[in-house]
C-alpha atoms as a PDB file:
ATOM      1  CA  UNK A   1      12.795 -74.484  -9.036  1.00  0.00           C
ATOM      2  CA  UNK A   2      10.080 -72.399  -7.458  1.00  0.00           C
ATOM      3  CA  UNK A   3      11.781 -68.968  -8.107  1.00  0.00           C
ATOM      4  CA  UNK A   4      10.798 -69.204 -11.887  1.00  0.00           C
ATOM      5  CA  UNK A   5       7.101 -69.118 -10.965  1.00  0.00           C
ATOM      6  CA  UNK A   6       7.947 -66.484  -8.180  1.00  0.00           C
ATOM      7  CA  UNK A   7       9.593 -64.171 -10.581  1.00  0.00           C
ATOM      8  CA  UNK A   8       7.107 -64.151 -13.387  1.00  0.00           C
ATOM      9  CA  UNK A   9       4.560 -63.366 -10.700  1.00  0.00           C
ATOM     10  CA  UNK A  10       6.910 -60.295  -9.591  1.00  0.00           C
ATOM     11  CA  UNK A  11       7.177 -59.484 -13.396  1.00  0.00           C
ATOM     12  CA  UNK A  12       3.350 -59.751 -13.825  1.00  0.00           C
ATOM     13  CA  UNK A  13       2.910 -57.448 -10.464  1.00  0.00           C
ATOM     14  CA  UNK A  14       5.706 -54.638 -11.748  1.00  0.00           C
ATOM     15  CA  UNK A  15       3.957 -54.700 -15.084  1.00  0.00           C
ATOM     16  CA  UNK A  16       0.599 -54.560 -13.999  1.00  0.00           C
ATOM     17  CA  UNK A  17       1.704 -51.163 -11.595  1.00  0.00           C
ATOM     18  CA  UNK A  18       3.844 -49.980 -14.564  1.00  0.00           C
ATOM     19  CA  UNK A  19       0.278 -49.835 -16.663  1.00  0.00           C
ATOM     20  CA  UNK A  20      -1.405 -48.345 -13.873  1.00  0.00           C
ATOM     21  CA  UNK A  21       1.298 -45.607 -13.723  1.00  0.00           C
ATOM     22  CA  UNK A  22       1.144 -45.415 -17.239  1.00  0.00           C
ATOM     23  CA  UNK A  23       5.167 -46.039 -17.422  1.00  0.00           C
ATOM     24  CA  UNK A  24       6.873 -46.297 -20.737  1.00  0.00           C
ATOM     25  CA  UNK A  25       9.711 -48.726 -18.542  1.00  0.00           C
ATOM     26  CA  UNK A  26      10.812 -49.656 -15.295  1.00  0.00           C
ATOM     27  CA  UNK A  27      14.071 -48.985 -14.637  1.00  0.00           C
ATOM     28  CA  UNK A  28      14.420 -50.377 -10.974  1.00  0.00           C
ATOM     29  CA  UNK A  29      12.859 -53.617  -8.850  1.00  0.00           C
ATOM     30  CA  UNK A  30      13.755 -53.656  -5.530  1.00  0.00           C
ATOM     31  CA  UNK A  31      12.413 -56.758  -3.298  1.00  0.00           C
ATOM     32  CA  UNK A  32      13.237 -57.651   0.221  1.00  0.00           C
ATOM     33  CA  UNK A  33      13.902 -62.097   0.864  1.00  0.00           C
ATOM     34  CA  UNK A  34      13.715 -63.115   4.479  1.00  0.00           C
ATOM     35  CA  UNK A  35      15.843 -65.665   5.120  1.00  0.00           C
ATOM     36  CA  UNK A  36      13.225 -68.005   6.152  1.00  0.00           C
ATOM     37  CA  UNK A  37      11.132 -67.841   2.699  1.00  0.00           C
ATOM     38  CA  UNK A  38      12.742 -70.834   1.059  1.00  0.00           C
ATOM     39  CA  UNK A  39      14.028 -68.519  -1.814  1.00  0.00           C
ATOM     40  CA  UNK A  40      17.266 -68.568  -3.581  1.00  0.00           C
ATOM     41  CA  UNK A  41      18.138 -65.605  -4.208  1.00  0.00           C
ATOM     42  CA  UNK A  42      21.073 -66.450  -7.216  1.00  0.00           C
ATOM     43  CA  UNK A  43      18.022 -68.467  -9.087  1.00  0.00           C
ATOM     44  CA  UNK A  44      15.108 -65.422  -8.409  1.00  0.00           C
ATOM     45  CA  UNK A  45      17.705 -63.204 -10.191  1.00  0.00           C
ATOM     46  CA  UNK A  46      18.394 -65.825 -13.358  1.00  0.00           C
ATOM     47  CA  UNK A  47      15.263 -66.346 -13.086  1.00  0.00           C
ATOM     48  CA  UNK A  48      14.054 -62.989 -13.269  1.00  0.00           C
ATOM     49  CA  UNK A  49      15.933 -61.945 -15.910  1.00  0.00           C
ATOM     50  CA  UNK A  50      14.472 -64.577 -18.286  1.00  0.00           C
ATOM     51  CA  UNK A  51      10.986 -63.478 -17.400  1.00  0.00           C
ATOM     52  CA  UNK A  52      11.538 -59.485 -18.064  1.00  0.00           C
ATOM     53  CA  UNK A  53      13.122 -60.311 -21.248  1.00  0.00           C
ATOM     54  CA  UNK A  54      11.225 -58.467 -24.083  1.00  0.00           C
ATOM     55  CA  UNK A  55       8.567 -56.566 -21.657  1.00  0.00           C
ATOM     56  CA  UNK A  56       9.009 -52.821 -20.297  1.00  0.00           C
ATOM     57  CA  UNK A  57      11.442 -54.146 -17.459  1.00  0.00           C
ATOM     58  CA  UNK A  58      13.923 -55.699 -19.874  1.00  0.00           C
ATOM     59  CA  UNK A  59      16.082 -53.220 -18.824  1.00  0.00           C
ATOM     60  CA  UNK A  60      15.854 -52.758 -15.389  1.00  0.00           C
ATOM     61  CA  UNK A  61      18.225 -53.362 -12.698  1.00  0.00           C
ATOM     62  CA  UNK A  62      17.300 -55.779 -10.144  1.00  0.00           C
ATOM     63  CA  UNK A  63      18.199 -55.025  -6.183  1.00  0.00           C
ATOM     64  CA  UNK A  64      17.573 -57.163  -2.965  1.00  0.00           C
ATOM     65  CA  UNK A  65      17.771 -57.149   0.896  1.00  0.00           C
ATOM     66  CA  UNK A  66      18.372 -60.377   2.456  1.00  0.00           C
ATOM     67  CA  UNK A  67      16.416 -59.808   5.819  1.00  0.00           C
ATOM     68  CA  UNK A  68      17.720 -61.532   8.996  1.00  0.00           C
ATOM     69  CA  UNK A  69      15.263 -63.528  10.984  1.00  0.00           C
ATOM     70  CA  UNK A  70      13.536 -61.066  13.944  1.00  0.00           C
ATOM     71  CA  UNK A  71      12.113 -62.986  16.643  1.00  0.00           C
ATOM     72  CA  UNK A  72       9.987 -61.540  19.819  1.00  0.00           C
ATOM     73  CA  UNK A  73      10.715 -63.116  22.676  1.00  0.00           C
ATOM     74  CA  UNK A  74       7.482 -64.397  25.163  1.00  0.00           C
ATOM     75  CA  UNK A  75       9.667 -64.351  28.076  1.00  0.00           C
ATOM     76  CA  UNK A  76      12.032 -61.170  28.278  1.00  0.00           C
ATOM     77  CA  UNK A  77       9.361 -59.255  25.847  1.00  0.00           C
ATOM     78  CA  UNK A  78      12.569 -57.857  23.544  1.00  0.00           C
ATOM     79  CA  UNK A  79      12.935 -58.635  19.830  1.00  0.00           C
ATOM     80  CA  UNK A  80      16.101 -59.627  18.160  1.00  0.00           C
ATOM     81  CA  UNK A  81      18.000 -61.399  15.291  1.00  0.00           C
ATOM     82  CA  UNK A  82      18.909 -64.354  14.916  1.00  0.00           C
ATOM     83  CA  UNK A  83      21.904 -64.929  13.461  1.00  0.00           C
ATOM     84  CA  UNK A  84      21.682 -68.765  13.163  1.00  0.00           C
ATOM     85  CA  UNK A  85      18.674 -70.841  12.563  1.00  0.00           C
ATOM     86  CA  UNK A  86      18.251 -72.238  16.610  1.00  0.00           C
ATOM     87  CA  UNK A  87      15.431 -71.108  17.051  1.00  0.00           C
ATOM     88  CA  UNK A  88      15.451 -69.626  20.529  1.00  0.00           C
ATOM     89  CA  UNK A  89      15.881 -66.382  22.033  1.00  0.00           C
ATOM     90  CA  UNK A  90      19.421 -64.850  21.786  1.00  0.00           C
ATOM     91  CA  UNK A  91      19.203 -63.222  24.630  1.00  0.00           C
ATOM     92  CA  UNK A  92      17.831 -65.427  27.298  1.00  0.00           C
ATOM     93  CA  UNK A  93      17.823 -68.704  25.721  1.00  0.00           C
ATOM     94  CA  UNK A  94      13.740 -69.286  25.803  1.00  0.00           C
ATOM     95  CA  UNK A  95      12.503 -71.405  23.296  1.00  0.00           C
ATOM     96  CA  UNK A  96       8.628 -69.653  23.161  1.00  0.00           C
ATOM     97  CA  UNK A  97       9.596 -66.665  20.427  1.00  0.00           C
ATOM     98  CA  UNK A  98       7.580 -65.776  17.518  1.00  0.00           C
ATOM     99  CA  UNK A  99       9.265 -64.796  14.129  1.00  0.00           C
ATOM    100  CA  UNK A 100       8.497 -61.632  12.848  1.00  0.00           C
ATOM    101  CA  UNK A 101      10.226 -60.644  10.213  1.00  0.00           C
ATOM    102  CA  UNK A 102      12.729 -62.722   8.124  1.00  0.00           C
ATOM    103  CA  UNK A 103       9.987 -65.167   6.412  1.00  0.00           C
ATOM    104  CA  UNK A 104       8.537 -63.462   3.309  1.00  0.00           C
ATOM    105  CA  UNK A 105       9.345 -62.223   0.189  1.00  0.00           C
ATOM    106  CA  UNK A 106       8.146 -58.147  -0.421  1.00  0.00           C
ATOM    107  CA  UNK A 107       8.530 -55.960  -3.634  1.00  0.00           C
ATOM    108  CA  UNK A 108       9.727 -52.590  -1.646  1.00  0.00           C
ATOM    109  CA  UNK A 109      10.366 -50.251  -4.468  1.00  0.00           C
ATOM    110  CA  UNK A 110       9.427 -50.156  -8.147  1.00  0.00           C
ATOM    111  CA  UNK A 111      10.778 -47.230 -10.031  1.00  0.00           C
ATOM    112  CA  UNK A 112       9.264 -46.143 -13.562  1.00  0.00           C
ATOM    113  CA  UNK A 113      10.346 -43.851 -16.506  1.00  0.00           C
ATOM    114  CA  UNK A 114       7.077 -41.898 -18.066  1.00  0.00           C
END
């Protein structure tokens, strides 16, 4: 289970900006999980909330979006989502696209409490 070592680095990251901010708690984590980034996101939240257990984010609330997989398409030049993992363009059917969005994991908001 990756998402333990995932979510203590997220902890370690929210903690590290919570000193630099020089937060008595966070209150809020709010990450974004492409669909393509291998995580699951029941086990990053379990997971999560074993890792903020006795640090300043023991209390916070945890919030997610699940991005879709964007793709650019070589031939009719338009982006769009894929809303099944065949991995050609929607739109015309080309298989030359390059994802760009919908692979990574990003921490999008972190809100503190002086």
């Amino acid at each position: 289970m990756h998402e333990l070592s995932i979510a203590s680095s997220l902890i370690n990251i929210c903690l590290e900006k919570a000193a630099e901010n020089n937060a008595a708690k966070i209150i809020n984590v709010k990450i974004k999980i492409g669909k393509l980034s291998g995580v699951e996101v029941h086990y990053l939240k379990e997971a999560f909330d074993v890792v903020k257990a006795g640090t300043l984010a023991e209390n916070c609330s945890f919030e997610y979006i699940l991005q879709d997989i964007v793709v650019f398409c070589e031939a009719c030049q338009k982006e769009s989502v894929l809303k099944e993992n065949i991995f050609k363009c929607p739109l015309c059917q080309n298989k030359e696209i390059q994802v760009i969005d919908g692979e990574d994991l990003f921490l999008m908001n972190l809100e503190f409490e002086k």
